[in-house]
PDB file of N, CA and C in Angstrom:
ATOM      1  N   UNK A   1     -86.917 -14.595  -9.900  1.00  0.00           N
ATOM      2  CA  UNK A   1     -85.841 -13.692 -10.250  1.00  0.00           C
ATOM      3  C   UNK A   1     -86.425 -12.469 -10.938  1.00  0.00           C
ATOM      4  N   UNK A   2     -85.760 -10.958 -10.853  1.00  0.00           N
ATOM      5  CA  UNK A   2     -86.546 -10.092 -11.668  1.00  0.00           C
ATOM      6  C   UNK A   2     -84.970  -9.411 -11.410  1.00  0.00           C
ATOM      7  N   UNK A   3     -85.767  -7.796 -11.587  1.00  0.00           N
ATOM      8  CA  UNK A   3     -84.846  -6.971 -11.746  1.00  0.00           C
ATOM      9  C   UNK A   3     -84.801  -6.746 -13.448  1.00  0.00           C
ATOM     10  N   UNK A   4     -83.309  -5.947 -13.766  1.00  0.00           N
ATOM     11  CA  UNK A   4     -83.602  -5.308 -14.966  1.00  0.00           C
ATOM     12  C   UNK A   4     -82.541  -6.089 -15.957  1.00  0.00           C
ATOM     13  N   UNK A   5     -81.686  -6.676 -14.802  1.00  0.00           N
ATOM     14  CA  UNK A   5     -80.524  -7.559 -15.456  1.00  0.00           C
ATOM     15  C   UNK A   5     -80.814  -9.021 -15.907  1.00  0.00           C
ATOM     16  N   UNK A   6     -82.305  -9.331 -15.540  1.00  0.00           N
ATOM     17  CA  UNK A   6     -82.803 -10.649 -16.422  1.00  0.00           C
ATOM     18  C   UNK A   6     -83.536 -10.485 -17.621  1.00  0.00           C
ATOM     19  N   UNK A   7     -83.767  -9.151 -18.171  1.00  0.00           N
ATOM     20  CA  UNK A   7     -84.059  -9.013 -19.004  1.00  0.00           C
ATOM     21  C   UNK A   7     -83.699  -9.369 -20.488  1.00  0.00           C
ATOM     22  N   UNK A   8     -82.146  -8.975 -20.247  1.00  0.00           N
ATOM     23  CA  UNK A   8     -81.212  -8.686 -20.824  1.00  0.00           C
ATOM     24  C   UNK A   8     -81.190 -10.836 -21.573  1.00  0.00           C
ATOM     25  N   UNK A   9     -80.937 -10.582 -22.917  1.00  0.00           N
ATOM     26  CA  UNK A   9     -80.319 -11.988 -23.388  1.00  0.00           C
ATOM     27  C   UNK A   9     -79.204 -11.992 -23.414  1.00  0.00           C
ATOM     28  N   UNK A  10     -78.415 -13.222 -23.367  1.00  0.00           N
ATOM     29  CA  UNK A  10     -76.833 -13.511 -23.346  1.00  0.00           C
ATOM     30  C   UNK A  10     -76.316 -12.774 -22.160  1.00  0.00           C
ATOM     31  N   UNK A  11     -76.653 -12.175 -21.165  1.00  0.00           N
ATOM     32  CA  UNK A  11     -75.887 -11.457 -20.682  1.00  0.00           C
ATOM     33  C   UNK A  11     -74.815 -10.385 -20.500  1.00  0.00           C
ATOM     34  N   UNK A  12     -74.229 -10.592 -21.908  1.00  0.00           N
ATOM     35  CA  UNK A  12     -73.475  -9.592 -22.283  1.00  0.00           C
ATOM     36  C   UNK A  12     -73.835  -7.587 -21.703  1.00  0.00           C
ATOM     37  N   UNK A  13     -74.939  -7.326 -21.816  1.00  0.00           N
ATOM     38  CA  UNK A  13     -75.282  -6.008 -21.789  1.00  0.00           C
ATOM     39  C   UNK A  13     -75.260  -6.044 -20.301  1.00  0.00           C
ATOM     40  N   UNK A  14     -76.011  -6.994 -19.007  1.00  0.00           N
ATOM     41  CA  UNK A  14     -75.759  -6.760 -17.918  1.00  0.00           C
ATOM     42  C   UNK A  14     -74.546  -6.514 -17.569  1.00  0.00           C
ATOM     43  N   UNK A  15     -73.233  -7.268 -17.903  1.00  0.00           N
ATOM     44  CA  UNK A  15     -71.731  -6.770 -17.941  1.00  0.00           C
ATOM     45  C   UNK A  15     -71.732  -5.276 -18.076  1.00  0.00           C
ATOM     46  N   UNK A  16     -71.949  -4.832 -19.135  1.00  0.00           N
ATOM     47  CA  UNK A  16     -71.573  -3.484 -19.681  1.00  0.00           C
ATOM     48  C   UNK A  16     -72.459  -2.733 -18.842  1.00  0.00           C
ATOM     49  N   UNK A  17     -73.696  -3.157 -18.234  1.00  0.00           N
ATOM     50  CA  UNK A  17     -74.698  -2.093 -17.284  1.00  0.00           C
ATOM     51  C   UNK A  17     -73.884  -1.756 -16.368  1.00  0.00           C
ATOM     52  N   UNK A  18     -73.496  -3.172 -15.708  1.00  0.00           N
ATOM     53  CA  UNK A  18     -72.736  -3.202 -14.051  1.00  0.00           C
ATOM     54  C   UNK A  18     -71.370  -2.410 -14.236  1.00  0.00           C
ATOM     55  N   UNK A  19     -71.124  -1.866 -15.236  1.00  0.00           N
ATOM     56  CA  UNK A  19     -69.689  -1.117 -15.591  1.00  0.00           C
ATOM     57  C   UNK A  19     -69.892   0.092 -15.910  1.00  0.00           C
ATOM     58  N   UNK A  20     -70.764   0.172 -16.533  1.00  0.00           N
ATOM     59  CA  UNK A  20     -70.908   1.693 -16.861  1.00  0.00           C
ATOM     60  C   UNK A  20     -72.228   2.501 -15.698  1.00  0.00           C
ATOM     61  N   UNK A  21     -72.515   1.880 -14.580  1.00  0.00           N
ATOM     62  CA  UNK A  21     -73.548   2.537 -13.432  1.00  0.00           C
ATOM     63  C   UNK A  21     -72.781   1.941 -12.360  1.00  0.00           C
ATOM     64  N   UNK A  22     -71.988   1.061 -12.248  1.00  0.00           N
ATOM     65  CA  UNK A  22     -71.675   0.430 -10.876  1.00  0.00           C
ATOM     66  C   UNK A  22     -70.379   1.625 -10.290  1.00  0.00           C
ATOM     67  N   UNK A  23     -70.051   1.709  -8.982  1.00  0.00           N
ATOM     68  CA  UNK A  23     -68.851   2.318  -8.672  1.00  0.00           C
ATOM     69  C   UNK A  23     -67.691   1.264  -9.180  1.00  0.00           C
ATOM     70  N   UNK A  24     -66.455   1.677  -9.077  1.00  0.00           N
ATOM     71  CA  UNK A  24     -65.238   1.127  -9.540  1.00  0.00           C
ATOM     72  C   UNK A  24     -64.680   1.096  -8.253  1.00  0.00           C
ATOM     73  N   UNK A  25     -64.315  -0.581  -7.666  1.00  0.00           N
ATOM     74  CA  UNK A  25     -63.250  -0.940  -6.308  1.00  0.00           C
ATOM     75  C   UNK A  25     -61.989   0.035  -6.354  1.00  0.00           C
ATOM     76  N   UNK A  26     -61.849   0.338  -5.378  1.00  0.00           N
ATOM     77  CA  UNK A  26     -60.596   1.048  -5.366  1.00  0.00           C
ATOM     78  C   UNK A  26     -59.606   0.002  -4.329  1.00  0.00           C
ATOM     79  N   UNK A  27     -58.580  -0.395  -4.460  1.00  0.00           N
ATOM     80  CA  UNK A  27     -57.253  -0.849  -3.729  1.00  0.00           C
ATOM     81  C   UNK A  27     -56.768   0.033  -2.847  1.00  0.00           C
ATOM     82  N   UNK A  28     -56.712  -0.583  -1.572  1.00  0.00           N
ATOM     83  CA  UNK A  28     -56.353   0.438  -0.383  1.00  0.00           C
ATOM     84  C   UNK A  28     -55.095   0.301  -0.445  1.00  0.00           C
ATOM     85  N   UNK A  29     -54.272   1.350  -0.348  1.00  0.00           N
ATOM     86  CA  UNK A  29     -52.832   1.703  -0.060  1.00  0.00           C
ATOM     87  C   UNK A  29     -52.115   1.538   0.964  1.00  0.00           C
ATOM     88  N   UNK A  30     -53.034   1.844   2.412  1.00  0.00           N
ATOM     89  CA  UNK A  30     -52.514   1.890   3.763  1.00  0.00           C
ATOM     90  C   UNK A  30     -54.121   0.743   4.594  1.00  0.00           C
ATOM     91  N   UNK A  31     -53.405   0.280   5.418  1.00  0.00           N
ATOM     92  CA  UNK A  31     -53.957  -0.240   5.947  1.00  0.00           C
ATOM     93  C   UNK A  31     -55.197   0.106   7.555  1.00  0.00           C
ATOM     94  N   UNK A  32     -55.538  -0.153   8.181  1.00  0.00           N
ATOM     95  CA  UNK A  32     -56.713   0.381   8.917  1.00  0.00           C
ATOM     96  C   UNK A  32     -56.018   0.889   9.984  1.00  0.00           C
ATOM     97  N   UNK A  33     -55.134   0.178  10.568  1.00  0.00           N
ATOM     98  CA  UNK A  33     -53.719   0.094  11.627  1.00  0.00           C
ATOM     99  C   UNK A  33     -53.345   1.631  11.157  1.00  0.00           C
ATOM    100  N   UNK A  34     -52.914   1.560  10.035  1.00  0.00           N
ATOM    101  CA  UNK A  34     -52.051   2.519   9.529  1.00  0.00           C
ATOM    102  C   UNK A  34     -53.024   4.268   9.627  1.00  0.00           C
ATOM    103  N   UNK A  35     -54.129   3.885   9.583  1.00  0.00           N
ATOM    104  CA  UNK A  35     -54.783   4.751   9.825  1.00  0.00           C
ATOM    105  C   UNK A  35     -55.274   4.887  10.795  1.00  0.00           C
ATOM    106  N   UNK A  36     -55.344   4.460  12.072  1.00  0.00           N
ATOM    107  CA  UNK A  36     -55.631   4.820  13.392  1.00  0.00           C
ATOM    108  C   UNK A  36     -56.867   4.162  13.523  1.00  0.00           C
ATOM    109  N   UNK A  37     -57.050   3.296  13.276  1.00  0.00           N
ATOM    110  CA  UNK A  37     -58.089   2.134  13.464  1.00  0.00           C
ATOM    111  C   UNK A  37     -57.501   1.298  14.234  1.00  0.00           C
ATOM    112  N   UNK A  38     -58.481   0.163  15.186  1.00  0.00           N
ATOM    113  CA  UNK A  38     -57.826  -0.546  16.250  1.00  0.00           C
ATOM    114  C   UNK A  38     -58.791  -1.378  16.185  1.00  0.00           C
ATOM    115  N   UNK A  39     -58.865  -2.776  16.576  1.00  0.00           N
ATOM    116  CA  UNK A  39     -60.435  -3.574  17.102  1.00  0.00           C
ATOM    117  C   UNK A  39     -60.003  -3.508  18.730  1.00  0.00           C
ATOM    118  N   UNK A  40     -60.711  -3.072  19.211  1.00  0.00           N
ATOM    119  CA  UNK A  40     -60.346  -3.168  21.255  1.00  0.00           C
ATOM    120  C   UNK A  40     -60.782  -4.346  21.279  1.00  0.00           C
ATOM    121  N   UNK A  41     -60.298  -4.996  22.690  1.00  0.00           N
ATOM    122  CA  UNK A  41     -60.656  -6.266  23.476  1.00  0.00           C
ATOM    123  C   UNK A  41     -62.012  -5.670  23.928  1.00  0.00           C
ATOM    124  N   UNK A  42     -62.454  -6.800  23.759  1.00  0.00           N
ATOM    125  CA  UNK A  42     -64.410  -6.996  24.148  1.00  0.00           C
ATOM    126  C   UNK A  42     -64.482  -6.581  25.733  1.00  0.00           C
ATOM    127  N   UNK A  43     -63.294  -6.864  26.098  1.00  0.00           N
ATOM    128  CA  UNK A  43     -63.614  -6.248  27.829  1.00  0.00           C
ATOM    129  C   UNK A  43     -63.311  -4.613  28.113  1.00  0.00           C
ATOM    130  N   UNK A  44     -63.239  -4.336  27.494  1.00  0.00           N
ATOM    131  CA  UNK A  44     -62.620  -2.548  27.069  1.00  0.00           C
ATOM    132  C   UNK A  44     -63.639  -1.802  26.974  1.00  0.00           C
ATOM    133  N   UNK A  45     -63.611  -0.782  27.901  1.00  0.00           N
ATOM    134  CA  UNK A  45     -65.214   0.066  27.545  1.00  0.00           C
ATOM    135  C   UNK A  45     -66.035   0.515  25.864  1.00  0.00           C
ATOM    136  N   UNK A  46     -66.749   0.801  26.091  1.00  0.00           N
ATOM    137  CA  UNK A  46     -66.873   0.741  24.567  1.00  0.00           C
ATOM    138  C   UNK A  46     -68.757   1.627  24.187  1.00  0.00           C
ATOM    139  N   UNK A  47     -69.306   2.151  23.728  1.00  0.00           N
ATOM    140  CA  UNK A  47     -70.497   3.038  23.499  1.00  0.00           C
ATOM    141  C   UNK A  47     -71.368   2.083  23.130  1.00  0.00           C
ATOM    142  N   UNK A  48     -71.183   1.145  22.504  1.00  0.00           N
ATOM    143  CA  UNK A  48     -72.712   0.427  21.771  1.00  0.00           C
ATOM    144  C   UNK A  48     -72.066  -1.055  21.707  1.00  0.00           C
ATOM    145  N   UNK A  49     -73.093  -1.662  21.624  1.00  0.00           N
ATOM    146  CA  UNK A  49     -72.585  -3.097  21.123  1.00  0.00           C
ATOM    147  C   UNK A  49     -73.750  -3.609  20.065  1.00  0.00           C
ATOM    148  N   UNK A  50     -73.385  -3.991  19.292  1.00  0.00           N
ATOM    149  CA  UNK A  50     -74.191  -4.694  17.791  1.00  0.00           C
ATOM    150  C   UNK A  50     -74.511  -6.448  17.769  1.00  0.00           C
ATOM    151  N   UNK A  51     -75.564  -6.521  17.953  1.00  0.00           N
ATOM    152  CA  UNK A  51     -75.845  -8.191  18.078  1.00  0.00           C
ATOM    153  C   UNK A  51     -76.870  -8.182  16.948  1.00  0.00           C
ATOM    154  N   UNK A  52     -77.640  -9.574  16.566  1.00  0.00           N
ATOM    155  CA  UNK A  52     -77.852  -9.951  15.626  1.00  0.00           C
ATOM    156  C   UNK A  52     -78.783 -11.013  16.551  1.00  0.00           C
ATOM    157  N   UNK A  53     -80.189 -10.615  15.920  1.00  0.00           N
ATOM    158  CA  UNK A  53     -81.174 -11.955  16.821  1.00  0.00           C
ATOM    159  C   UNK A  53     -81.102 -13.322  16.122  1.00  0.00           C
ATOM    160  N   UNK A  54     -80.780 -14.015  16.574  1.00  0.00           N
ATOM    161  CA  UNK A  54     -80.964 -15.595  15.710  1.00  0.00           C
ATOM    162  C   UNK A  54     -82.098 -15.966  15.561  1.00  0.00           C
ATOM    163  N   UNK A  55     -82.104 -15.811  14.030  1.00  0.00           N
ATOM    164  CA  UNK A  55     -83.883 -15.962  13.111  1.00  0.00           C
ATOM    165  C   UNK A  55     -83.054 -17.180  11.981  1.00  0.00           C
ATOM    166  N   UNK A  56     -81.864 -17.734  11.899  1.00  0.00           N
ATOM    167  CA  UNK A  56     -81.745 -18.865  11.014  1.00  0.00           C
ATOM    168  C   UNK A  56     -81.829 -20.157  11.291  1.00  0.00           C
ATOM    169  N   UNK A  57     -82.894 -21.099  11.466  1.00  0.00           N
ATOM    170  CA  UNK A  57     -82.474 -22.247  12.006  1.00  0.00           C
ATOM    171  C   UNK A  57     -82.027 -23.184  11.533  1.00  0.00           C
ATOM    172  N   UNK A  58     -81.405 -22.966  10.197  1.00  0.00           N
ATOM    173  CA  UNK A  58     -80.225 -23.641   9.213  1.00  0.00           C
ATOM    174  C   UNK A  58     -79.324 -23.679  10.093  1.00  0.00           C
ATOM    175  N   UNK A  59     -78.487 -22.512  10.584  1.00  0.00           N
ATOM    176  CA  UNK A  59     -77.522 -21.875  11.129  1.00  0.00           C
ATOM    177  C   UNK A  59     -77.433 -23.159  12.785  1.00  0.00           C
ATOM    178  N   UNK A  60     -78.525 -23.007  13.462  1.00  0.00           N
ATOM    179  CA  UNK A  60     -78.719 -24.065  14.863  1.00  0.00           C
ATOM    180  C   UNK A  60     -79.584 -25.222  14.634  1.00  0.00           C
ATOM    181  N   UNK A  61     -79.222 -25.907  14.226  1.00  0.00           N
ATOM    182  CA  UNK A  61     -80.170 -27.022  13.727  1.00  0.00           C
ATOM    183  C   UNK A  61     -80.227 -27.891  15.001  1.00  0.00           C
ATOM    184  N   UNK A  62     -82.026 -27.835  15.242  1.00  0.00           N
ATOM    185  CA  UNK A  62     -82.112 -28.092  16.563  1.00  0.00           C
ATOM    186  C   UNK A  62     -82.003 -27.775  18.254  1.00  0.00           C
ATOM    187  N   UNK A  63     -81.442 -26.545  18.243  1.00  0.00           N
ATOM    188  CA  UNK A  63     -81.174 -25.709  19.173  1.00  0.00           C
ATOM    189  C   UNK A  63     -81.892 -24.483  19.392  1.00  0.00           C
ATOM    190  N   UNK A  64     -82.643 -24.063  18.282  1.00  0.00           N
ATOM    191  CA  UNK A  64     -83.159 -22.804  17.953  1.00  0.00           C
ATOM    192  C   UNK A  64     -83.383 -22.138  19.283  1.00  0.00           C
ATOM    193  N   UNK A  65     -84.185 -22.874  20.168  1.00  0.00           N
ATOM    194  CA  UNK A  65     -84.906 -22.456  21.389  1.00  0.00           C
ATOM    195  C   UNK A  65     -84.213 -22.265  22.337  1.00  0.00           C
ATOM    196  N   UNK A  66     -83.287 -23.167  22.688  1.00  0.00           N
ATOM    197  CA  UNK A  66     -82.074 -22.670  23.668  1.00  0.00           C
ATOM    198  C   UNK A  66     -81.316 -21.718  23.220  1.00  0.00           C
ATOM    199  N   UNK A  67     -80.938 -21.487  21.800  1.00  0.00           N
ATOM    200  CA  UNK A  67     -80.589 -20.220  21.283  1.00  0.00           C
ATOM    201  C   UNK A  67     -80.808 -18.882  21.557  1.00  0.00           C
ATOM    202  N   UNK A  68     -82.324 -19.149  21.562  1.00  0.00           N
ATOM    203  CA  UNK A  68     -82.623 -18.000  21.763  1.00  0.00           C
ATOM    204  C   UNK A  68     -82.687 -17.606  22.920  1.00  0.00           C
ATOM    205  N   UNK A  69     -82.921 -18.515  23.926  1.00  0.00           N
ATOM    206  CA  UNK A  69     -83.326 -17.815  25.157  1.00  0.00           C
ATOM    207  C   UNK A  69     -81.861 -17.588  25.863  1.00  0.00           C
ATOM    208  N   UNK A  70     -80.772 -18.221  25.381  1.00  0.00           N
ATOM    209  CA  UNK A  70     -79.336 -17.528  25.509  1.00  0.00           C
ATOM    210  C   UNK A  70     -79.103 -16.133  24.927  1.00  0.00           C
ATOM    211  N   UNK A  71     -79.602 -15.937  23.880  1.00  0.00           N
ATOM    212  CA  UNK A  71     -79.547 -14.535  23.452  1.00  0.00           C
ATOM    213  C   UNK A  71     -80.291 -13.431  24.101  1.00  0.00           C
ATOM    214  N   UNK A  72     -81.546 -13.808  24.652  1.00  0.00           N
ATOM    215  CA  UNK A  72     -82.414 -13.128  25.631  1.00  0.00           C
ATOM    216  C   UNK A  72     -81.852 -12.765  26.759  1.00  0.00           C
ATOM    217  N   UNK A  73     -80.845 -13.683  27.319  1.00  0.00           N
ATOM    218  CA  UNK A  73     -80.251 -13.623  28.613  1.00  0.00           C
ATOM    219  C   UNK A  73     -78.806 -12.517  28.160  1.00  0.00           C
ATOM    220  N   UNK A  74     -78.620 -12.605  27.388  1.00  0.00           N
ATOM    221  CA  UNK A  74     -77.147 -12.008  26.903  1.00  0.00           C
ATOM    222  C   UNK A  74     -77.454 -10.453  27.237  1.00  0.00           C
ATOM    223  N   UNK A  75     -78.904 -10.149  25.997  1.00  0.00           N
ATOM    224  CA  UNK A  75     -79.082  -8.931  25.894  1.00  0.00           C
ATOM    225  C   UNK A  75     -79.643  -8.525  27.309  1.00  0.00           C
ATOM    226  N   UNK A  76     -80.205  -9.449  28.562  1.00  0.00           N
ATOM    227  CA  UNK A  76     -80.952  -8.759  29.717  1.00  0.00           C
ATOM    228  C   UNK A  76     -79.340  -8.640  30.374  1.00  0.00           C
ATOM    229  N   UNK A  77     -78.440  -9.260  30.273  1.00  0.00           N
ATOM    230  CA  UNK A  77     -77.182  -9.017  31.161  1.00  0.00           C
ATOM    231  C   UNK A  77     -76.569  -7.878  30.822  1.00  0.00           C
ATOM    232  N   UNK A  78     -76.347  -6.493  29.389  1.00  0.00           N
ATOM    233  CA  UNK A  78     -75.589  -6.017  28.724  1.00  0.00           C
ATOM    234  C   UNK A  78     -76.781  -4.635  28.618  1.00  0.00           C
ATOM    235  N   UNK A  79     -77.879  -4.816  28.854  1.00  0.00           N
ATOM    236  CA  UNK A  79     -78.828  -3.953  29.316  1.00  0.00           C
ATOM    237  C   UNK A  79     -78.300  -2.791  29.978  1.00  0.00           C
ATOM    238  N   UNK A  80     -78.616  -1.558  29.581  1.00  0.00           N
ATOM    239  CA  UNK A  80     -78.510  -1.054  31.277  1.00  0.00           C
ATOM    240  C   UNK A  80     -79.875  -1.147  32.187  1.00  0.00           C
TER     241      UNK A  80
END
């Protein structure tokens, strides 16, 4: 563990750090809908697509390898 917030005894002062340097949450008023946000259906044209390589094998216990080479196949199908 490190950083600047283990320094600190009792904890108390990390509180007051994370408050007086952190941003403050703001509560959204209107919703994403409400603002012209949409999630499209996956079959809907679309500019990019975002995947994630499977590196956890917590996550597939025992599968890792067929995992992956499903993911290999995903990204050679979605290729141009």
């Amino acid at each position: 563990m490190g950083g600047f917030i283990s320094r600190f005894p009792g904890g108390h002062e990390s509180v007051m750090l994370r408050m007086q340097f952190m941003p403050q949450l703001k509560i959204a008023t209107t919703t994403p809908a409400e603002l012209g946000y949409a999630m499209p259906a996956e079959w809907e044209p679309h500019t990019a697509t975002w995947l994630a390589w499977p590196h956890h094998q917590a996550d597939w216990p025992g599968k890792m390898e067929a995992i992956r080479w499903v993911s290999g196949e995903i990204l050679r199908t979605i290729s141009p």
